[in-house]
N, C-alpha and C. Protein backbone atom coordinates (compact mmCIF):
# COMPACT_ATOMS: atom_id res chain seq x y z
N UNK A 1 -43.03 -139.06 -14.38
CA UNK A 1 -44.38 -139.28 -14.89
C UNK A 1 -44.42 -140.49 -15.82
N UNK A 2 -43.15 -140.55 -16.71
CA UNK A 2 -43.48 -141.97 -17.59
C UNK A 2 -43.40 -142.80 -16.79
N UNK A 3 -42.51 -143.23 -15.82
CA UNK A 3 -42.34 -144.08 -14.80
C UNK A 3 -43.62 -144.80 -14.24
N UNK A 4 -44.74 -143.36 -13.45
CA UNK A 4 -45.82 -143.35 -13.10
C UNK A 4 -46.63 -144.12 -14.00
N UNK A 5 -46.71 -143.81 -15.39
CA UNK A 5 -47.39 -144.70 -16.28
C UNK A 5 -47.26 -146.11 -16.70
N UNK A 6 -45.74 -146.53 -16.23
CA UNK A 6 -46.12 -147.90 -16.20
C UNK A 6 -46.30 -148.61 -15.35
N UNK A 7 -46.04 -148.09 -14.15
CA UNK A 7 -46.29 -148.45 -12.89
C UNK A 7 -48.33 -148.60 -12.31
N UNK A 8 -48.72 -147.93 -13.06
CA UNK A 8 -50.37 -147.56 -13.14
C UNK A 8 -50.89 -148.56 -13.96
N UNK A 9 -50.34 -149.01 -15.33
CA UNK A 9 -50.73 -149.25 -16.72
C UNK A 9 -52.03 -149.70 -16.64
N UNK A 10 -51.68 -151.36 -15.40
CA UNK A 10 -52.54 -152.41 -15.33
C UNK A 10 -53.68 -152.15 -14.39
N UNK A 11 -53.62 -150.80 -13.50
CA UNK A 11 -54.78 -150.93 -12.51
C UNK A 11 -55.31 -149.79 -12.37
N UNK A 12 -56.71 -149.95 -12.21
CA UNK A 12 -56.78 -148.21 -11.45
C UNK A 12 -56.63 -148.00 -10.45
N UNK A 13 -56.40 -146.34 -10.51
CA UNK A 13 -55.85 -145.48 -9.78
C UNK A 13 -56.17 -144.95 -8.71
N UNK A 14 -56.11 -144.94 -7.31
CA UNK A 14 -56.81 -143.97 -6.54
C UNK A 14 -56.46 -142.22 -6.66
N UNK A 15 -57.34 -141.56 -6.79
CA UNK A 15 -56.79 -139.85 -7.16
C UNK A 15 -55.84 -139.68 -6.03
N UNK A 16 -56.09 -139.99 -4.78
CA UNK A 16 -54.48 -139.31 -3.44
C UNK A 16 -53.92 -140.32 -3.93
N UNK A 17 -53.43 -141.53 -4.39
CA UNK A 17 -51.86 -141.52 -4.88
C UNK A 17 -51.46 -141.00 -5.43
N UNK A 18 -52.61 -140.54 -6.65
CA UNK A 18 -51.60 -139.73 -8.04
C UNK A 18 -50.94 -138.77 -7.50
N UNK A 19 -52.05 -137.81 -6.58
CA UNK A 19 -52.07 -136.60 -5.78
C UNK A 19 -50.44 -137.18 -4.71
N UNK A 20 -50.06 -138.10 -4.29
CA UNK A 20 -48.89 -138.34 -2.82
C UNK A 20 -48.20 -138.57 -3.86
N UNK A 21 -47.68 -139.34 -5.00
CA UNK A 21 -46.90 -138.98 -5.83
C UNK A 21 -46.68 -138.01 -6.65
N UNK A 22 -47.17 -137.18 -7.14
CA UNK A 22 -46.98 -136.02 -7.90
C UNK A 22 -46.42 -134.80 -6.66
N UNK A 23 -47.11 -134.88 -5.33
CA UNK A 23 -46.83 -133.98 -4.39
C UNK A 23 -45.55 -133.87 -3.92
N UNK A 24 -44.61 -134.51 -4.39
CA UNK A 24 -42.74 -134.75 -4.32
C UNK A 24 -42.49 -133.64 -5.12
N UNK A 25 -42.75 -133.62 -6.24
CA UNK A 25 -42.52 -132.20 -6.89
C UNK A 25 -42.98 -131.06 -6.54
N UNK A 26 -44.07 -130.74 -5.83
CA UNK A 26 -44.96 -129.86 -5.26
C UNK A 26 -46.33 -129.78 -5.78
N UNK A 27 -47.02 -128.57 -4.81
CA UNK A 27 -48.55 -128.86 -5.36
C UNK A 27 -48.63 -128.50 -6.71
N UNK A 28 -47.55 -127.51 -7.21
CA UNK A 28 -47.85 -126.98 -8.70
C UNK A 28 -47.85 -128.18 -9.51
N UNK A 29 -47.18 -129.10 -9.60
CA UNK A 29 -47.06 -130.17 -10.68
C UNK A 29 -48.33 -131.29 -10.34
N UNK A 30 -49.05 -131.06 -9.42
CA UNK A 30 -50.36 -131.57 -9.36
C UNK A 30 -51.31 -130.66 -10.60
N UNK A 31 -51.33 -129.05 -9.72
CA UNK A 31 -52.07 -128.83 -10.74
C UNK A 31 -51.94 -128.42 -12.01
N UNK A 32 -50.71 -128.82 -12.45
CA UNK A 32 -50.43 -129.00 -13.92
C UNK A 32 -51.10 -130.20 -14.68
N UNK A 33 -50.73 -131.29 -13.80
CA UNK A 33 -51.47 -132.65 -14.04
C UNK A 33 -52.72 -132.50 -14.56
N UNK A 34 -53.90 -132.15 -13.25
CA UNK A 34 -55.02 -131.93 -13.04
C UNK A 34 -55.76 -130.95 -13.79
N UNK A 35 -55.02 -130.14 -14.64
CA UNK A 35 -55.78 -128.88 -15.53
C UNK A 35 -55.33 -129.75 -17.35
N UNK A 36 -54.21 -130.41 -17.38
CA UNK A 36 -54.12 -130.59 -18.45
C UNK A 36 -54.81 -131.09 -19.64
N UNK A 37 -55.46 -132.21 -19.01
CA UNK A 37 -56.69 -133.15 -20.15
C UNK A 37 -57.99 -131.85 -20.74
N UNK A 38 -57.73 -130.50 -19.96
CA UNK A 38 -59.09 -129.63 -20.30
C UNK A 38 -58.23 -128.85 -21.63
N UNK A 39 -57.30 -129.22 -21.47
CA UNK A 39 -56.41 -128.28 -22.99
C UNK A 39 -57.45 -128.63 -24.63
N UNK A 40 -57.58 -129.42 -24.62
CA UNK A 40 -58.65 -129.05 -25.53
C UNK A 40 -60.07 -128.76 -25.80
N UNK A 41 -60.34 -128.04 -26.84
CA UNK A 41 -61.41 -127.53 -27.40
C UNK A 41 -63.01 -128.36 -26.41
N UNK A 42 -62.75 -129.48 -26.52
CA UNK A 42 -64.30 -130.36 -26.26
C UNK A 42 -64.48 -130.33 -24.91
N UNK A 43 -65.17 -129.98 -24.06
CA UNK A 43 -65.07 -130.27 -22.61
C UNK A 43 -64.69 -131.68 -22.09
N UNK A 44 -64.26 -131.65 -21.18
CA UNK A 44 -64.42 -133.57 -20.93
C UNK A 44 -65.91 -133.74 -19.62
N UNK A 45 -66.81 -134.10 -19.54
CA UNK A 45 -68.04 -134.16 -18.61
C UNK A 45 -67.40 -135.33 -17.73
N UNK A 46 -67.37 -135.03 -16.36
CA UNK A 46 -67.52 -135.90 -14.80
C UNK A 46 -65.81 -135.97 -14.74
N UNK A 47 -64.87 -135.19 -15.49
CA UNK A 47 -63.72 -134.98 -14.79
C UNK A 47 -63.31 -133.25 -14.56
N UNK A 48 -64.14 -132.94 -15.32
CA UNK A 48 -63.68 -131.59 -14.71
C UNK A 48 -65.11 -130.99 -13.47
N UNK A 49 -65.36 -131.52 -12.52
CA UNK A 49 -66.26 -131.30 -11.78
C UNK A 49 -65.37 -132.13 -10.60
N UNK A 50 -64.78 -133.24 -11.03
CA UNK A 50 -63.55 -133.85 -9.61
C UNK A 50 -62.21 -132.85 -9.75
N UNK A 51 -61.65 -132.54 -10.91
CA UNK A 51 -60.54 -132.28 -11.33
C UNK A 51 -60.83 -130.55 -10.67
N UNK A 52 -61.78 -130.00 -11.21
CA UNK A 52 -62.06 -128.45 -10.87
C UNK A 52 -62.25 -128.26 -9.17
N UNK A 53 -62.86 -128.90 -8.70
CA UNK A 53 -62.82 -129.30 -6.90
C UNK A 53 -61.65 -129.03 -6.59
N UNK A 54 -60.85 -130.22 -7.02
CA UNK A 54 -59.37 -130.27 -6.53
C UNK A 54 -58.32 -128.93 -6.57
N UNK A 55 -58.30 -128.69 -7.83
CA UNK A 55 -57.66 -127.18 -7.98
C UNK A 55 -58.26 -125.90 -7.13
N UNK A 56 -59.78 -125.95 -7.15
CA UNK A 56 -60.29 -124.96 -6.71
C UNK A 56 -59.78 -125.05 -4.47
N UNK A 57 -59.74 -125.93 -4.52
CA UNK A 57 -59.41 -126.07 -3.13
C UNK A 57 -57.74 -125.94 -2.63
N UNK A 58 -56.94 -126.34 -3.33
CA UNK A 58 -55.67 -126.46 -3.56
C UNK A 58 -55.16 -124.46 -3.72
N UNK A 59 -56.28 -124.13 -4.29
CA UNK A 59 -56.26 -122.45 -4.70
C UNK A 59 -56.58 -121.48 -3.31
N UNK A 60 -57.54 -121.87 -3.11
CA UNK A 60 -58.00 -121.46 -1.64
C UNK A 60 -56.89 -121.79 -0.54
N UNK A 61 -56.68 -122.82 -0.26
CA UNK A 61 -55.30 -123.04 0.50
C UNK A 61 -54.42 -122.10 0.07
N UNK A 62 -53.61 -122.32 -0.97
CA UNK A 62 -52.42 -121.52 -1.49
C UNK A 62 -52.98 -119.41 -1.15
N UNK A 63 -54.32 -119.22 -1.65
CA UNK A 63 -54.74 -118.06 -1.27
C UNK A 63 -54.34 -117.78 0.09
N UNK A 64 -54.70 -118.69 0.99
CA UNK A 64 -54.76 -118.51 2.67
C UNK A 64 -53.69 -118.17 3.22
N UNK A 65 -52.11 -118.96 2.34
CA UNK A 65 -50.81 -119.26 2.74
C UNK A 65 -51.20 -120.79 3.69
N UNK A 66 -52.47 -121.36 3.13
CA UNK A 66 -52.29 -122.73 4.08
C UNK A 66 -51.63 -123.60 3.90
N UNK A 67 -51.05 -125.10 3.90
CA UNK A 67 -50.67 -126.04 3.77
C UNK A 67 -51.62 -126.71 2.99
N UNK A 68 -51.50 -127.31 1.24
CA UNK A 68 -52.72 -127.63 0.32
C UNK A 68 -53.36 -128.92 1.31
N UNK A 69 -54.49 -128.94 0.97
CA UNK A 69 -55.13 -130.47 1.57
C UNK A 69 -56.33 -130.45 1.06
N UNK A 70 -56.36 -131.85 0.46
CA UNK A 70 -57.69 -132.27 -0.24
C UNK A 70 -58.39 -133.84 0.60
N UNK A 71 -59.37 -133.52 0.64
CA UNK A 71 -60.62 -134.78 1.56
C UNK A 71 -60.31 -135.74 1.33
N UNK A 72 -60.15 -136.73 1.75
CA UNK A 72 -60.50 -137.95 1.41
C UNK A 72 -61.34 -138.33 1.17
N UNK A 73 -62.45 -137.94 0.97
CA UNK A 73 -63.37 -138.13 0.29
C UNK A 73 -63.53 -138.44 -1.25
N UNK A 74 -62.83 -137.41 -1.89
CA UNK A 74 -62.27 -136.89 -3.15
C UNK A 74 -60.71 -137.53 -3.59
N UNK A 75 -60.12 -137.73 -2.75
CA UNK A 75 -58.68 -138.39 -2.84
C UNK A 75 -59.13 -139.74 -3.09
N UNK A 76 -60.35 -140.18 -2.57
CA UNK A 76 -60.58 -141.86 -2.99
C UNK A 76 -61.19 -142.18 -4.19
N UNK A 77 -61.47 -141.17 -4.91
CA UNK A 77 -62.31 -141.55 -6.31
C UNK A 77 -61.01 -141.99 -7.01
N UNK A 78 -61.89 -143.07 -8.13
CA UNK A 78 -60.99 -144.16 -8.58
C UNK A 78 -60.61 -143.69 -10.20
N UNK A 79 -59.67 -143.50 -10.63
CA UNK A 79 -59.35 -142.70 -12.15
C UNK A 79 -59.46 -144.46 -13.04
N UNK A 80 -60.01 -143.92 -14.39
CA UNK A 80 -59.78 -145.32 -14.80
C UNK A 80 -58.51 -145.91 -15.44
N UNK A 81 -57.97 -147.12 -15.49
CA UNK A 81 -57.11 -147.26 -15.76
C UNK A 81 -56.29 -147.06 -17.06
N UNK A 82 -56.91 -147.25 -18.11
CA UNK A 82 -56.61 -146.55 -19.68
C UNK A 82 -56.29 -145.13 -19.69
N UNK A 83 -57.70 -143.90 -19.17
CA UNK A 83 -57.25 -142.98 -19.18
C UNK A 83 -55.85 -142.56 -18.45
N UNK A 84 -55.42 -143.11 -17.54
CA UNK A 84 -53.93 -142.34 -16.63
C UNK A 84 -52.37 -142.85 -17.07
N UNK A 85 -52.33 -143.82 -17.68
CA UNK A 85 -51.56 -143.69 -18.49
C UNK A 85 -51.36 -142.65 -19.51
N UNK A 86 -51.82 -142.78 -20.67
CA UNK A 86 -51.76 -141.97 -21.80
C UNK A 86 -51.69 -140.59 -21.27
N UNK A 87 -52.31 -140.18 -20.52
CA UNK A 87 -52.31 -138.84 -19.59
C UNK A 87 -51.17 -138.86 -19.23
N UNK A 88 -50.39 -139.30 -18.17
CA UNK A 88 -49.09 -139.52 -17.55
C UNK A 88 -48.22 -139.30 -18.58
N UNK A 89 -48.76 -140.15 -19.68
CA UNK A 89 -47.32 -140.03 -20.79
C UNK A 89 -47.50 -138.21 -21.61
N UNK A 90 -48.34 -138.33 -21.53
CA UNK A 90 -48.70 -137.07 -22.37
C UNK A 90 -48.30 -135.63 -21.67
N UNK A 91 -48.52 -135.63 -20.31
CA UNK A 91 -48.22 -134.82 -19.16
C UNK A 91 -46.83 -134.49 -19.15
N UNK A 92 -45.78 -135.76 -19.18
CA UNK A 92 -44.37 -135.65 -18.75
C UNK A 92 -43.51 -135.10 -19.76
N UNK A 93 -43.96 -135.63 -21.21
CA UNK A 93 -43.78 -134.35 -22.09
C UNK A 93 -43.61 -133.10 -22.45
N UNK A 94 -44.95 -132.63 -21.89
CA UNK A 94 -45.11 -131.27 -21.68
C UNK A 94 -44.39 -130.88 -20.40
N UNK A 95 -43.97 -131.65 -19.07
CA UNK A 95 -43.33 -130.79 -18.14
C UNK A 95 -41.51 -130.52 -18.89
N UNK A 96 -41.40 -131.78 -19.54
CA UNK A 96 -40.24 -131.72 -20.32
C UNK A 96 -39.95 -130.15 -20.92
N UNK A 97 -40.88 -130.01 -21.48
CA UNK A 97 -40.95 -128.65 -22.75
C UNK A 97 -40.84 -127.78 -21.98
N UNK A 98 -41.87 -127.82 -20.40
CA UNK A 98 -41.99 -126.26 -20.04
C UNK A 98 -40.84 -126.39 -18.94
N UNK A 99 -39.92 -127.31 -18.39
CA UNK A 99 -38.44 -127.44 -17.77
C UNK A 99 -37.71 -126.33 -17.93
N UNK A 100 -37.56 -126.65 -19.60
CA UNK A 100 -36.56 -126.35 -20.61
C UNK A 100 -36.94 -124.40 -20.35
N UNK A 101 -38.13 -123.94 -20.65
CA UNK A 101 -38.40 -122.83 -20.52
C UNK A 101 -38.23 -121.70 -19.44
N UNK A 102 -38.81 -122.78 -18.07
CA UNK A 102 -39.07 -121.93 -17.45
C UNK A 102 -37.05 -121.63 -15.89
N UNK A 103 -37.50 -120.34 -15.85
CA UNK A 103 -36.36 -120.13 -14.81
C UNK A 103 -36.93 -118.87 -13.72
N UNK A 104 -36.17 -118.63 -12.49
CA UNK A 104 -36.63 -117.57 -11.86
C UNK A 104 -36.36 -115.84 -12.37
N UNK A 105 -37.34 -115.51 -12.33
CA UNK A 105 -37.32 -113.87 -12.97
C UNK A 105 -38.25 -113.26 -12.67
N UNK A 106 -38.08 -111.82 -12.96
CA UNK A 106 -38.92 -110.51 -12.61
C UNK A 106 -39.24 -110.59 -11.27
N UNK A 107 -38.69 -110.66 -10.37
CA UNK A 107 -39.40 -110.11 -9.15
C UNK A 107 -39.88 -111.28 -8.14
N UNK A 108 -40.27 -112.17 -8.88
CA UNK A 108 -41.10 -113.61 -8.15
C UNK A 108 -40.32 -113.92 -6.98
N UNK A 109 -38.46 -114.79 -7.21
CA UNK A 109 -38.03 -115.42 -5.75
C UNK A 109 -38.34 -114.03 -4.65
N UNK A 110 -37.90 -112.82 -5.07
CA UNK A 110 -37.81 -111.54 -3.74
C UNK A 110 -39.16 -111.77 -3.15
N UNK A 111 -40.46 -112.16 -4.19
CA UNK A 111 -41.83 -111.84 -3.43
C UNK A 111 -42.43 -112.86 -3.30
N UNK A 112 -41.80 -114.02 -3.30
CA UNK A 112 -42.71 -115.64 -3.37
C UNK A 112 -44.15 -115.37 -2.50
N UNK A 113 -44.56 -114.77 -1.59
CA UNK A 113 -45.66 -114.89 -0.85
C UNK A 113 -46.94 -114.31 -2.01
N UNK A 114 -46.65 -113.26 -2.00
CA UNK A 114 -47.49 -112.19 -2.59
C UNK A 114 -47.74 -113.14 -4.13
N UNK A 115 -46.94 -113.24 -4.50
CA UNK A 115 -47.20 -113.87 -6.07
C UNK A 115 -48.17 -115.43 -5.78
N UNK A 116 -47.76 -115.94 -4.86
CA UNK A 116 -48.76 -117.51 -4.71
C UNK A 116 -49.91 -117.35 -3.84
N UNK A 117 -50.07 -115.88 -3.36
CA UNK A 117 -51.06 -115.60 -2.84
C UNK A 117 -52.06 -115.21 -4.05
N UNK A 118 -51.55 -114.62 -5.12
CA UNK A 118 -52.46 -113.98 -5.88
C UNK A 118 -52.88 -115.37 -7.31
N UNK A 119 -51.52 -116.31 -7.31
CA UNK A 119 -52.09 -117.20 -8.08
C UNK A 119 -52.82 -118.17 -7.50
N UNK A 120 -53.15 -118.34 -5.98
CA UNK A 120 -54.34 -118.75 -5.34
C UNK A 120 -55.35 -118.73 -5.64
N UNK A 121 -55.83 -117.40 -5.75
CA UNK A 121 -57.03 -116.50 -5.84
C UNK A 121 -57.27 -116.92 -7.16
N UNK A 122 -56.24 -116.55 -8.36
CA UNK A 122 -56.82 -116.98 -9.53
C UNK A 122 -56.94 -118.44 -9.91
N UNK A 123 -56.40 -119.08 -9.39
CA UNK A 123 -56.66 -121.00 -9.45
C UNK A 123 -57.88 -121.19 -8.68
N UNK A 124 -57.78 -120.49 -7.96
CA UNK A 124 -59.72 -121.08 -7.27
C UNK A 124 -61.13 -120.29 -8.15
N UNK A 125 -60.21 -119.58 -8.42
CA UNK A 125 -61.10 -118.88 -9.65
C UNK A 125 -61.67 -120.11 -10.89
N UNK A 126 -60.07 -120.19 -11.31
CA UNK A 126 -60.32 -120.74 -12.77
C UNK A 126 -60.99 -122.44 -12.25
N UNK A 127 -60.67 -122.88 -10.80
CA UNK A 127 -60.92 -124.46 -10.37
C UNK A 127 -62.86 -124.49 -10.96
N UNK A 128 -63.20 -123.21 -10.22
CA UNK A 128 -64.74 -123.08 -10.17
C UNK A 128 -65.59 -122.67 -11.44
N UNK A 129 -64.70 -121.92 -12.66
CA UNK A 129 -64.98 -122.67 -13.63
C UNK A 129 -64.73 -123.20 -14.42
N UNK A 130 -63.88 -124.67 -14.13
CA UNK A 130 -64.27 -125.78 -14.35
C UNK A 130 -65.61 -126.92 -14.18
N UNK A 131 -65.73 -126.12 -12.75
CA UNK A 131 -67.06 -126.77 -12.29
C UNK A 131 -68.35 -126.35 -13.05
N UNK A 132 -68.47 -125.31 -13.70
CA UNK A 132 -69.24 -124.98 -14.82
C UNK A 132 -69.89 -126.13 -15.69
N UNK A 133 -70.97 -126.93 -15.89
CA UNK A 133 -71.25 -127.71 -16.80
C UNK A 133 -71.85 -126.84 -18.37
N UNK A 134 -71.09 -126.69 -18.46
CA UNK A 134 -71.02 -125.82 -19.96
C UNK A 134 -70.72 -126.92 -20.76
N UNK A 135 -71.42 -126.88 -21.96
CA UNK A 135 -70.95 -127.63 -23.00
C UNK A 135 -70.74 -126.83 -23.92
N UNK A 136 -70.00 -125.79 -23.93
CA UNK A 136 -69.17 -125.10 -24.98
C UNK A 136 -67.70 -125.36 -25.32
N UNK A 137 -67.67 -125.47 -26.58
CA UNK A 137 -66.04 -125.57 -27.00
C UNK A 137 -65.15 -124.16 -26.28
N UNK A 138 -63.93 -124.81 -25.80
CA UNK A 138 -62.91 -124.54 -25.38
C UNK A 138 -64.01 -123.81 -23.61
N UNK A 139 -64.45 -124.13 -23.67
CA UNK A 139 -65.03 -123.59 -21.73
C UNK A 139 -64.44 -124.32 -20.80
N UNK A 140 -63.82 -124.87 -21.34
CA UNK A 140 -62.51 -125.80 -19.97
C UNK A 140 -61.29 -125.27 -20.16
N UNK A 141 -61.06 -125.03 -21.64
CA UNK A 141 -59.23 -124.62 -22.47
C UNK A 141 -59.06 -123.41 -21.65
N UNK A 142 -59.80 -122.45 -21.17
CA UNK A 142 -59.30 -121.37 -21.07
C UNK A 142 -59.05 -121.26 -19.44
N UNK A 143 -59.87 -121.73 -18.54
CA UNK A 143 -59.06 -121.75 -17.24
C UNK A 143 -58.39 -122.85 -17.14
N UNK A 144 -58.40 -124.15 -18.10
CA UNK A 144 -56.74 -124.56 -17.95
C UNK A 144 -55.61 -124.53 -18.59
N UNK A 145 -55.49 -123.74 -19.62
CA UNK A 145 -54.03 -122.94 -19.84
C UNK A 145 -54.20 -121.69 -18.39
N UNK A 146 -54.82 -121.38 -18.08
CA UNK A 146 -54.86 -120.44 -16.95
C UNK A 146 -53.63 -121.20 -15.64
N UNK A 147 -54.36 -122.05 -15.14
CA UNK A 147 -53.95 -122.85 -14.50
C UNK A 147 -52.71 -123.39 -14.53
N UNK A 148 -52.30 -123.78 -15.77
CA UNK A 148 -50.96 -124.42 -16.25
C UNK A 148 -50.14 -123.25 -16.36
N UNK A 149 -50.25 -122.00 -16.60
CA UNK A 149 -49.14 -120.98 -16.74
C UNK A 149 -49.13 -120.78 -15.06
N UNK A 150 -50.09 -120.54 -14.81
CA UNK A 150 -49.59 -120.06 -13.16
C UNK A 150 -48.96 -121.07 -12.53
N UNK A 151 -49.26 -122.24 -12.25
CA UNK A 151 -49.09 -123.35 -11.80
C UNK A 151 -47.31 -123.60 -12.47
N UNK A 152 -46.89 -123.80 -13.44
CA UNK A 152 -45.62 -123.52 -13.79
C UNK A 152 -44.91 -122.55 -13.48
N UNK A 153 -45.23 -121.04 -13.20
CA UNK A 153 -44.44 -120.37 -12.70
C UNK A 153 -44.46 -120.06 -11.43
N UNK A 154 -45.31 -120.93 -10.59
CA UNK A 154 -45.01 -121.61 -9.49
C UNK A 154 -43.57 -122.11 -9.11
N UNK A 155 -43.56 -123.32 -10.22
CA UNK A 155 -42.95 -124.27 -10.04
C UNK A 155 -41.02 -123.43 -9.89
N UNK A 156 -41.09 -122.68 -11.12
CA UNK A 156 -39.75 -122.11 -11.05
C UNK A 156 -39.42 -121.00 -10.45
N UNK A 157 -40.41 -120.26 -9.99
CA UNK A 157 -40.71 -118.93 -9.77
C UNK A 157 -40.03 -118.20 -10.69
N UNK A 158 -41.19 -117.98 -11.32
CA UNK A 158 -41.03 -117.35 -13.08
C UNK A 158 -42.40 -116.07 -12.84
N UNK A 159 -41.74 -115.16 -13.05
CA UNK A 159 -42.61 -113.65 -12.77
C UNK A 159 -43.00 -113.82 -14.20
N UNK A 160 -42.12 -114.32 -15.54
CA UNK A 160 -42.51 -113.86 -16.85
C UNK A 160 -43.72 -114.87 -17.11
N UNK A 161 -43.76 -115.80 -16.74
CA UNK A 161 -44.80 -116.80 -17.00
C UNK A 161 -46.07 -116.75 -15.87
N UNK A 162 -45.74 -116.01 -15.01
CA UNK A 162 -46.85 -115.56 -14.04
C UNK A 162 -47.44 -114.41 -14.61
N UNK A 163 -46.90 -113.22 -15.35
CA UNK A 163 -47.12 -112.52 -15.91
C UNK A 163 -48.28 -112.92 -17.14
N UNK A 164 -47.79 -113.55 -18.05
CA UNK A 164 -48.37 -114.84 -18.81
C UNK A 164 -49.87 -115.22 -18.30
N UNK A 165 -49.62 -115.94 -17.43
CA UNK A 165 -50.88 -116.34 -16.60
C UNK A 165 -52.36 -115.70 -16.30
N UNK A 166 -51.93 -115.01 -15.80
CA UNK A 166 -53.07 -113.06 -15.56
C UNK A 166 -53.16 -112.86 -16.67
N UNK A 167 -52.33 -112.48 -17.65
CA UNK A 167 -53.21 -112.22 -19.09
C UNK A 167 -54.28 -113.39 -19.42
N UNK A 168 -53.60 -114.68 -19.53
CA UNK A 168 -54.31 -115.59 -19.95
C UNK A 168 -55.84 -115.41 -19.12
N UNK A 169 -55.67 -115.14 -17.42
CA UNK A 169 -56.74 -115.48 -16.49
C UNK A 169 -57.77 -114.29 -17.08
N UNK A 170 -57.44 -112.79 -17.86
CA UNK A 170 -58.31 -112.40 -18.30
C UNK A 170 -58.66 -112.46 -19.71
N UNK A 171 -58.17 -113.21 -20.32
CA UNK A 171 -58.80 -113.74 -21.73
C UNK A 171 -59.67 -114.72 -21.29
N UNK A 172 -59.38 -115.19 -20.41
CA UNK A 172 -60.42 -116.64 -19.85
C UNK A 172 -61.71 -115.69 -19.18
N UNK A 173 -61.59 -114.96 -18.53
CA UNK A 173 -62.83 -113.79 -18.07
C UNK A 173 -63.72 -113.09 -19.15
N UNK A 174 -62.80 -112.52 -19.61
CA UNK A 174 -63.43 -112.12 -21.59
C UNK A 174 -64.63 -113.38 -22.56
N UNK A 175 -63.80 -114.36 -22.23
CA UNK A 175 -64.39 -115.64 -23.08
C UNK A 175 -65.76 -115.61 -21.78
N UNK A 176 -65.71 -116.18 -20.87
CA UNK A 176 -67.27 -116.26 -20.14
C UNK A 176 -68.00 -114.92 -19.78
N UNK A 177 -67.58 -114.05 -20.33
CA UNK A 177 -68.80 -112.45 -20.13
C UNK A 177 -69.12 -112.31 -21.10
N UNK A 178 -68.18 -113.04 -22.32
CA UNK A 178 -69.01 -112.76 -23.79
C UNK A 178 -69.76 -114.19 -23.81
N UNK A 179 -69.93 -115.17 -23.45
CA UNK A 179 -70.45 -116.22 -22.99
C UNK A 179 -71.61 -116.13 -22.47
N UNK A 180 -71.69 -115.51 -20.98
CA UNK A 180 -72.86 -114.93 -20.62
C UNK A 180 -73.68 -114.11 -21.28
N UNK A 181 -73.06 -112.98 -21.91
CA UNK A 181 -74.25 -111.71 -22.63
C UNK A 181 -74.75 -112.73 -23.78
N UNK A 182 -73.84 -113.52 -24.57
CA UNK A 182 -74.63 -114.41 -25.69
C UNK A 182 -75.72 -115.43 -25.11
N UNK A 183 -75.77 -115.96 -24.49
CA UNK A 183 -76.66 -116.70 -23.65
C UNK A 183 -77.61 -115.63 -23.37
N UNK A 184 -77.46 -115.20 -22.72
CA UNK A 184 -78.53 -113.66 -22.33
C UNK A 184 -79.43 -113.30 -23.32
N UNK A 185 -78.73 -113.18 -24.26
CA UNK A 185 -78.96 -112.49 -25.47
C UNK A 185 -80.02 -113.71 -26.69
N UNK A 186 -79.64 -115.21 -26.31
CA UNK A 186 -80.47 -116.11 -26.75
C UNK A 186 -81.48 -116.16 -25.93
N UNK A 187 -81.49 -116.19 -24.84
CA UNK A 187 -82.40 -116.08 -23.54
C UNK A 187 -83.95 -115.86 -24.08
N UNK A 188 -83.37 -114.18 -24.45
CA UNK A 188 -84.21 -112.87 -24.50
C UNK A 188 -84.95 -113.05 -25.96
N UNK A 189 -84.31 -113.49 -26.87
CA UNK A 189 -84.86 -113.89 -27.64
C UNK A 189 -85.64 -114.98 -27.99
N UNK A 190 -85.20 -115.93 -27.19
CA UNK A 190 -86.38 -117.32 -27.46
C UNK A 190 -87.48 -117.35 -26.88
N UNK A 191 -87.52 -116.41 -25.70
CA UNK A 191 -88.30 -116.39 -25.03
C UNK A 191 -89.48 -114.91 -24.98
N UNK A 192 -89.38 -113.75 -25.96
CA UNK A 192 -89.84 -113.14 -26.65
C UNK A 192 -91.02 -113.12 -27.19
């Protein structure tokens, strides 16, 4: 990934290279990539609506047991060049950290199907809301730490960090039903 960043520095990016280079490692370290910039609190507006697509489709595949594939349509949008650096650098870091962590356990190598079948389901989950135009703090953070735990214990087949994941995917469920009833609940009142 640092590599990637200086190799990028000077130009922008088409999204299927990032996507044909990152895909050497597998699809998980895409969507590690692709969920990471939502780690904080502020939403980011017009990347998590490309970025949430991508995962959400990549999820559906992996649900199916298909082979991932994203449009070209979407593979040709152009990342800008400032942002993918600093990203890249910031990214390879963190795969550094979670390397170091993660290994195979609980159950995952015996059941590889069943487990990337079910973190399918929840990545197309969490892809779609991303697609959410919410402007609430942390309404991106929570399906992408979602994303990034499953998506990592992907990578190693790690049952403990898949484990991880599902909790996280229902704290992220918790956060938008108490989301919804508060909205509801302003709704009903402004309109009163």
């Amino acid at each position: 990934l640092a590599r990637l960043a200086a190799g990028f520095a000077d130009r922008p990016v088409r999204l299927g290279e990032l996507i044909d280079v990152l895909q050497l490692r597998g699809y998980d370290a895409v969507l590690i990539f692709l969920a990471f910039p939502f780690i904080t609190p502020v939403p980011l507006p017009g990347f998590s609506s490309l970025f949430g697509t991508v995962i959400a489709l990549l999820g559906l595949r992996m649900a199916l047991a298909q082979r991932p594939w994203v449009p070209e349509r979407i593979k040709a949008h152009i990342l800008p060049a400032r942002f993918l650096p600093k990203l890249l650098l910031v990214t390879s870091r963190m795969f550094g950290r979670l390397e170091k962590l993660l290994q195979p356990r609980l159950f995952y190598p015996e059941y590889p199907a069943v487990f990337q079948r079910t973190s399918g389901v929840l990545l197309l989950l969490c892809g779609l809301l991303l697609l959410l135009p919410l402007p609430v703090p942390f309404s991106n953070a929570f399906p992408a730490l979602t994303i990034i735990l499953l998506a990592a214990a992907g990578l190693e087949r790690d049952g403990a960090v898949f484990i991880a994941g599902c909790v996280q995917f229902v704290l992220c469920l918790g956060f938008f039903v108490l989301l919804g009833l508060g909205g509801s609940e302003v709704w009903q009142r402004f309109f009163s």
